[in-house]
Each structure stands twice: as structure tokens, then as C-alpha cells.
PDB file of N, CA and C in Angstrom:
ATOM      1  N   UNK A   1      -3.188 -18.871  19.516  1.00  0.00           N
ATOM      2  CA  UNK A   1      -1.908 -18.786  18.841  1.00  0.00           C
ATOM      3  C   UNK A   1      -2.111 -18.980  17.342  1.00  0.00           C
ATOM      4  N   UNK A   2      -1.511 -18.380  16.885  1.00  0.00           N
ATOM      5  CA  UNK A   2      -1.566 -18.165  15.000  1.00  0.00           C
ATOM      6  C   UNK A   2      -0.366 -19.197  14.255  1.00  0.00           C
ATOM      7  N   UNK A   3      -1.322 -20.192  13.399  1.00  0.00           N
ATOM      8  CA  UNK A   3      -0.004 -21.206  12.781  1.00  0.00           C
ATOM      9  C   UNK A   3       0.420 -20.235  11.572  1.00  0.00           C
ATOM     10  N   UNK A   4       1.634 -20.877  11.369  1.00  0.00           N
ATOM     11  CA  UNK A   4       2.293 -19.948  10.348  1.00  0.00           C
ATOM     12  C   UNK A   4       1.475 -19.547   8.801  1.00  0.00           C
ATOM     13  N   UNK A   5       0.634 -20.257   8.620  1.00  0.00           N
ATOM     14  CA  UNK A   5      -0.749 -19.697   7.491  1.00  0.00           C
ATOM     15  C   UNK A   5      -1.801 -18.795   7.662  1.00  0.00           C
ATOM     16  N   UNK A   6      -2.228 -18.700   8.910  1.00  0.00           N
ATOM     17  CA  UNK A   6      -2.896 -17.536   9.374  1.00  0.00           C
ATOM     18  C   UNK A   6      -1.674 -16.425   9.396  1.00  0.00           C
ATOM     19  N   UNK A   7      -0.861 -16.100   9.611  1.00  0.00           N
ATOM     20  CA  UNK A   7       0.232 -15.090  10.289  1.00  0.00           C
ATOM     21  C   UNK A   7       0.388 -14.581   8.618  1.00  0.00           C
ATOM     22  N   UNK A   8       0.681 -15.976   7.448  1.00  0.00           N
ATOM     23  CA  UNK A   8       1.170 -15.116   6.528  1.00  0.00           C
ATOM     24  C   UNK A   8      -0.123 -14.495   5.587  1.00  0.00           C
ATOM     25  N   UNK A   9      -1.367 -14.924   5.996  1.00  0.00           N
ATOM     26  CA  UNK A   9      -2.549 -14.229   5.535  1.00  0.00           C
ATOM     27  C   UNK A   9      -2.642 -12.688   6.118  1.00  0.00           C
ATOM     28  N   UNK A  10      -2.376 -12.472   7.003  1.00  0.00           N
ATOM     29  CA  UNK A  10      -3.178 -11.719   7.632  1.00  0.00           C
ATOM     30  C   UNK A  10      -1.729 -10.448   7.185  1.00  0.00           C
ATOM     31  N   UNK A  11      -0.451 -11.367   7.067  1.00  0.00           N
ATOM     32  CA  UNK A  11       0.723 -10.064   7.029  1.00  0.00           C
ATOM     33  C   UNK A  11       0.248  -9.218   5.885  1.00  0.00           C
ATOM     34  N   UNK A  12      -0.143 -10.654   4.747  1.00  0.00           N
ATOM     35  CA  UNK A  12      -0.634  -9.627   3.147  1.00  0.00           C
ATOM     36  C   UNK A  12      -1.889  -8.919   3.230  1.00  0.00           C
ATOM     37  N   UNK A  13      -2.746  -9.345   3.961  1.00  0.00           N
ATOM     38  CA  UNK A  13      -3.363  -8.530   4.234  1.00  0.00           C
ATOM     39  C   UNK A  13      -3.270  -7.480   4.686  1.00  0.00           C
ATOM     40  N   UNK A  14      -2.678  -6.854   5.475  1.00  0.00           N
ATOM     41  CA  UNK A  14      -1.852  -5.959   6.252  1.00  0.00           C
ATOM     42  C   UNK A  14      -1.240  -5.236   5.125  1.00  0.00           C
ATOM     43  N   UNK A  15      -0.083  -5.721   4.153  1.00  0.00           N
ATOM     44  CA  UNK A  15       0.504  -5.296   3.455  1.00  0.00           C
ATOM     45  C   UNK A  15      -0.296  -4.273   2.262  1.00  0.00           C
ATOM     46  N   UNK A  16      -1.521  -5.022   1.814  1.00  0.00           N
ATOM     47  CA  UNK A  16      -2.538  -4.726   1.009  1.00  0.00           C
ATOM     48  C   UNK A  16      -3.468  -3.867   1.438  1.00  0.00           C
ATOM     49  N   UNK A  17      -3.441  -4.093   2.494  1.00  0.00           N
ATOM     50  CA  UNK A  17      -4.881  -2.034   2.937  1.00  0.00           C
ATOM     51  C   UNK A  17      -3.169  -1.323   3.201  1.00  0.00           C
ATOM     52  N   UNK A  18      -2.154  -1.450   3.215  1.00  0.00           N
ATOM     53  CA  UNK A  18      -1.621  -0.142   3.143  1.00  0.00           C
ATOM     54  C   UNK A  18      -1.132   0.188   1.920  1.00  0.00           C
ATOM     55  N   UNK A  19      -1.221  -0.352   1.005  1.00  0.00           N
ATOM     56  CA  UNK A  19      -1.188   0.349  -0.413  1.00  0.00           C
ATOM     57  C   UNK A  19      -2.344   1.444  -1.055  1.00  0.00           C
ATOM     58  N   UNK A  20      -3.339   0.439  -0.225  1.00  0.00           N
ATOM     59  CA  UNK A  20      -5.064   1.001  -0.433  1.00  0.00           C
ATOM     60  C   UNK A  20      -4.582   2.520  -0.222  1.00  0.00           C
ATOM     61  N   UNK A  21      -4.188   2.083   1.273  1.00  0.00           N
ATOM     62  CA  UNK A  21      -4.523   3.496   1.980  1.00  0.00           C
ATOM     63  C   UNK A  21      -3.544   4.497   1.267  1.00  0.00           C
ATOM     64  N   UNK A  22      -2.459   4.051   0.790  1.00  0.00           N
ATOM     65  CA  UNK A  22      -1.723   5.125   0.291  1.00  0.00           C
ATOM     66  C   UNK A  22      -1.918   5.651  -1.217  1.00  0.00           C
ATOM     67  N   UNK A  23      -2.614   4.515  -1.794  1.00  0.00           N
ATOM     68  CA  UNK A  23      -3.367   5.335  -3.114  1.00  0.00           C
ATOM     69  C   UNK A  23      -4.481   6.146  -2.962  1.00  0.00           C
ATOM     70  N   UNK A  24      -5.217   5.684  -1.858  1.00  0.00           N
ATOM     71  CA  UNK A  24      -6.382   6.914  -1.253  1.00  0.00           C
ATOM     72  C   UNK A  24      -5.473   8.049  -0.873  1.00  0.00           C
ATOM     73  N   UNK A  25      -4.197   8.345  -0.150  1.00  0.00           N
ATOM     74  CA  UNK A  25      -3.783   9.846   0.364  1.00  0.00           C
ATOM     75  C   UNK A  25      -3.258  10.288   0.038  1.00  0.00           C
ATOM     76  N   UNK A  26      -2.082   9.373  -1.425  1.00  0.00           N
ATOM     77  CA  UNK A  26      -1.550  10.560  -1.950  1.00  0.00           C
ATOM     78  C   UNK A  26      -2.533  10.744  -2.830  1.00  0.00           C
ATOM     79  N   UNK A  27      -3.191  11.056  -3.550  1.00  0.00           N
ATOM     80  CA  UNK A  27      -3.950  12.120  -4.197  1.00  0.00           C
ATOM     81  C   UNK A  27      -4.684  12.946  -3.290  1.00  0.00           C
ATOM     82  N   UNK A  28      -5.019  12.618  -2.221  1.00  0.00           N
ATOM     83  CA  UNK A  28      -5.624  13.415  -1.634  1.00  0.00           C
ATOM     84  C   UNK A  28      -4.509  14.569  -1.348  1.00  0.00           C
ATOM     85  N   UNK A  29      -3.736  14.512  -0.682  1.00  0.00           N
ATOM     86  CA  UNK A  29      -2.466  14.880  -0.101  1.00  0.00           C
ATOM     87  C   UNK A  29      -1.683  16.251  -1.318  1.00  0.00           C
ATOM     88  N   UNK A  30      -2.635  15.988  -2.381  1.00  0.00           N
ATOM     89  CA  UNK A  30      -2.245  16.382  -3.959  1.00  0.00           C
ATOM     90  C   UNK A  30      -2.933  17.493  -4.019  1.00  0.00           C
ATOM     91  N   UNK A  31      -4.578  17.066  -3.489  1.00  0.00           N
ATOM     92  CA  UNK A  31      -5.562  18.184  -3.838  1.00  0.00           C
ATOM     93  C   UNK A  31      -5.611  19.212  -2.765  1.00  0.00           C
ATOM     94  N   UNK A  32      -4.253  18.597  -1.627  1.00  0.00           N
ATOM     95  CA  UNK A  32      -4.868  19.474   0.111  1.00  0.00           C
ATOM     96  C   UNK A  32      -3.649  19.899  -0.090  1.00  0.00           C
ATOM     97  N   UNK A  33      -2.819  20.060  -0.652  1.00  0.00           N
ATOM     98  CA  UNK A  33      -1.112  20.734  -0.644  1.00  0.00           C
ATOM     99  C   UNK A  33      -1.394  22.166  -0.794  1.00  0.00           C
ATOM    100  N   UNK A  34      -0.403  23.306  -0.329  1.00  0.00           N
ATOM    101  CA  UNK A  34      -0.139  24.573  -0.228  1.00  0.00           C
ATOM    102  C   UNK A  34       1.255  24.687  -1.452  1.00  0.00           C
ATOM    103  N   UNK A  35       1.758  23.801  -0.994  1.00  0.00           N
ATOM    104  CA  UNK A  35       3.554  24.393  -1.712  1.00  0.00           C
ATOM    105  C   UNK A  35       2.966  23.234  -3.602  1.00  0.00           C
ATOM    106  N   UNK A  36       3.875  23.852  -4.053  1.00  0.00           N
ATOM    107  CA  UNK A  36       3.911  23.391  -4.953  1.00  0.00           C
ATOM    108  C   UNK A  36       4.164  21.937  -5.324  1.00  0.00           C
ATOM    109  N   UNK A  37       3.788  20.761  -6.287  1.00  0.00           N
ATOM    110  CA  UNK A  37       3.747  19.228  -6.499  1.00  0.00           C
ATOM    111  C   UNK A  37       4.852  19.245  -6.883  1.00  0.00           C
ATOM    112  N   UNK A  38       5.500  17.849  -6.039  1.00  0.00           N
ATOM    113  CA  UNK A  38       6.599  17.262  -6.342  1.00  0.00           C
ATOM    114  C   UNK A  38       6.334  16.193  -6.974  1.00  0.00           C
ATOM    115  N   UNK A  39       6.601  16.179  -8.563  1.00  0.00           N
ATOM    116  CA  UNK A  39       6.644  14.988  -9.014  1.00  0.00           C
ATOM    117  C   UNK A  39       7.158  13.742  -8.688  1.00  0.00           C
ATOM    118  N   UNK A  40       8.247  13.683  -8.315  1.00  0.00           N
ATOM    119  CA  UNK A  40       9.203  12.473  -7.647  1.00  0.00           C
ATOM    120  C   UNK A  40       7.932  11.831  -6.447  1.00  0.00           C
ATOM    121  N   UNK A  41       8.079  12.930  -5.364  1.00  0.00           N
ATOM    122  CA  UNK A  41       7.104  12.101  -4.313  1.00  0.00           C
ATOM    123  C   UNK A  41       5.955  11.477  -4.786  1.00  0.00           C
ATOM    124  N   UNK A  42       5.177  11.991  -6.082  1.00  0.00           N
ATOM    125  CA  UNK A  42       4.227  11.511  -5.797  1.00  0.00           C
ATOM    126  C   UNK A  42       4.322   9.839  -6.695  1.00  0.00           C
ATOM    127  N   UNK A  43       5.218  10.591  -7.637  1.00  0.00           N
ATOM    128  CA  UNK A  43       5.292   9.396  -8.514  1.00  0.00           C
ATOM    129  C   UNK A  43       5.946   7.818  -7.597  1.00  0.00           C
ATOM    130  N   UNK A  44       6.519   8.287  -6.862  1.00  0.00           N
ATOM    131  CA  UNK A  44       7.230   7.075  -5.686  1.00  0.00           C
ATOM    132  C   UNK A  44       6.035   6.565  -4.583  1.00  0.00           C
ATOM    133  N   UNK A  45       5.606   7.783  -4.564  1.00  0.00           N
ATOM    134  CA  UNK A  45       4.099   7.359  -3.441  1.00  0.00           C
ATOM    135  C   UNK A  45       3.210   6.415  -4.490  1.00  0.00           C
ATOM    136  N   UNK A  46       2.816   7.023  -5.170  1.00  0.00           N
ATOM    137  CA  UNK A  46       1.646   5.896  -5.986  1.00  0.00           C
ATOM    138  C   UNK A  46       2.264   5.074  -6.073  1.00  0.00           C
ATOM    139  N   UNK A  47       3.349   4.317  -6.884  1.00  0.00           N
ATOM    140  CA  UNK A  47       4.417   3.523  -7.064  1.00  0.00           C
ATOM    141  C   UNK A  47       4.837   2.691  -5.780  1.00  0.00           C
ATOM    142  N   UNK A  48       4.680   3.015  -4.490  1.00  0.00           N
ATOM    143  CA  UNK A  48       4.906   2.208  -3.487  1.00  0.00           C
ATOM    144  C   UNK A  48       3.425   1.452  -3.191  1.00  0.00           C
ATOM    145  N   UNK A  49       2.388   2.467  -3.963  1.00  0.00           N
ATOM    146  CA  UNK A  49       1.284   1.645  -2.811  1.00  0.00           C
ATOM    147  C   UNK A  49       0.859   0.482  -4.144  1.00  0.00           C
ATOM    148  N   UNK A  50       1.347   0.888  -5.453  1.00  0.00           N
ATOM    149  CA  UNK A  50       0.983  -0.009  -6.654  1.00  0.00           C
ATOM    150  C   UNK A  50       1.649  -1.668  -6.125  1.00  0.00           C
ATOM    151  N   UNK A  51       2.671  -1.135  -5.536  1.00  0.00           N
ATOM    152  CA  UNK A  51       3.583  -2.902  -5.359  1.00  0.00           C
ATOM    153  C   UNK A  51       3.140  -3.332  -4.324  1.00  0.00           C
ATOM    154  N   UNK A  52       2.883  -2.530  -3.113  1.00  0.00           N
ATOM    155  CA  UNK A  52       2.486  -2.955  -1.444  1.00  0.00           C
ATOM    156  C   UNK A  52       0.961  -4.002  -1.915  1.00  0.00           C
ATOM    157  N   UNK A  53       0.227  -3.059  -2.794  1.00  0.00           N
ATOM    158  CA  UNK A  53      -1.306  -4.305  -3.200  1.00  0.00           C
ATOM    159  C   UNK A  53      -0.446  -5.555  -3.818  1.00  0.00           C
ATOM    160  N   UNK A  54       0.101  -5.330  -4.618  1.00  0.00           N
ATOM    161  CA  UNK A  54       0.416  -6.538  -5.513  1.00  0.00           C
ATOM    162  C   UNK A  54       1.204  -7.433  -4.539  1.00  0.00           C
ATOM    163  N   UNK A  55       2.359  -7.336  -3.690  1.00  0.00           N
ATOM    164  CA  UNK A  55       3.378  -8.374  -2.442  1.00  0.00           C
ATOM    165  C   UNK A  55       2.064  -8.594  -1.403  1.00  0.00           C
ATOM    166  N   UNK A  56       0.800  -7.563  -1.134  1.00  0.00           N
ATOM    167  CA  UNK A  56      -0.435  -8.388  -0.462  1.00  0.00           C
ATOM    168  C   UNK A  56      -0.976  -9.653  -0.593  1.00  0.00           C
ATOM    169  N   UNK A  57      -1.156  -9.091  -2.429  1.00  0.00           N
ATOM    170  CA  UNK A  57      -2.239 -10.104  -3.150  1.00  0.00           C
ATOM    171  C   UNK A  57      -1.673 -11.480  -3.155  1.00  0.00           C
ATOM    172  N   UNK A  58      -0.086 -11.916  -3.608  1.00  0.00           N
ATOM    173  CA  UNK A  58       1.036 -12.774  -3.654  1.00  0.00           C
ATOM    174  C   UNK A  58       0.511 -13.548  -2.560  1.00  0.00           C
ATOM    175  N   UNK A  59       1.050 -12.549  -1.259  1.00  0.00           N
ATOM    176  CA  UNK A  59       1.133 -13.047   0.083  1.00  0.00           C
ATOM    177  C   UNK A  59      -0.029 -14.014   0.530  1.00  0.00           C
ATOM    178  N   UNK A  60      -1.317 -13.256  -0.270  1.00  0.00           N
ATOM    179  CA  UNK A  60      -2.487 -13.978   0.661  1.00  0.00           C
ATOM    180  C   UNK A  60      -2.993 -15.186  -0.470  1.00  0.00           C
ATOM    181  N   UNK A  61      -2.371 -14.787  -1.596  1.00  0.00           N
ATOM    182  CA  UNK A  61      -2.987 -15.978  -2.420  1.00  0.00           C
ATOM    183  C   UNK A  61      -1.924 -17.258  -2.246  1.00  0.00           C
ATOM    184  N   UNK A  62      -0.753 -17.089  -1.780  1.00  0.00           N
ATOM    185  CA  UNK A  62       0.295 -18.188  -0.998  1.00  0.00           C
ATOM    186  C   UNK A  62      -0.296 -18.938  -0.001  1.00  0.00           C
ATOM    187  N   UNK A  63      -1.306 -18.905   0.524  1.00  0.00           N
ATOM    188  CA  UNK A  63      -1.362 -19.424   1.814  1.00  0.00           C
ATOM    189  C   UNK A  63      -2.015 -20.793   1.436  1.00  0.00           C
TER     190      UNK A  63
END
């Protein structure tokens, strides 16, 4: 069973490879597109995974 300090490590952690992962795919996602770049998406995509690392980093340095 997980005390509530492991649970909130592991959430930012959690929180933090999915920013990773989403600064790894949207560019990828950029260079593998057919239709034309939507600025908005991408600028909101990078922009989500910029804060998801940073509420990780918070999260796990809280514990």
C-alpha cells in the first residue's frame, strides 16, 4: 500500500514524462503532417507539455 508521499511522487512523476512525451510528438507530429500546420494546436500542444514538466517537477520536489 502507498502512503500519501509515495502516491504524490510518483503522480508528478507521471505528470512529468507526459509533458516529455508531448514535447517529443508534437514536433514530431509537425514533421509527419500531410494537411497544412496549425499554429494554435501546436502552440497549445508545446504549451501544455511546458506546464505538465513544471506541476511534475513542483509535485515531486513537494514530497
Amino acid at each position: 500500500m502507498l502512503d500519501k508521499r509515495k502516491a504524490r511522487y510518483l503522480t508528478g512523476e507521471t505528470i512529468r514524462e507526459i509533458g516529455i512525451l508531448t514535447l517529443v510528438f508534437v514536433p514530431l507530429d509537425i514533421l509527419l503532417a500531410s494537411q497544412p500546420i496549425n499554429l494554435l494546436g501546436i502552440s497549445l500542444g508545446l504549451a501544455g507539455g511546458l506546464i505538465s514538466i513544471a506541476v511534475g517537477i513542483v509535485a515531486e520536489s513537494r514530497v
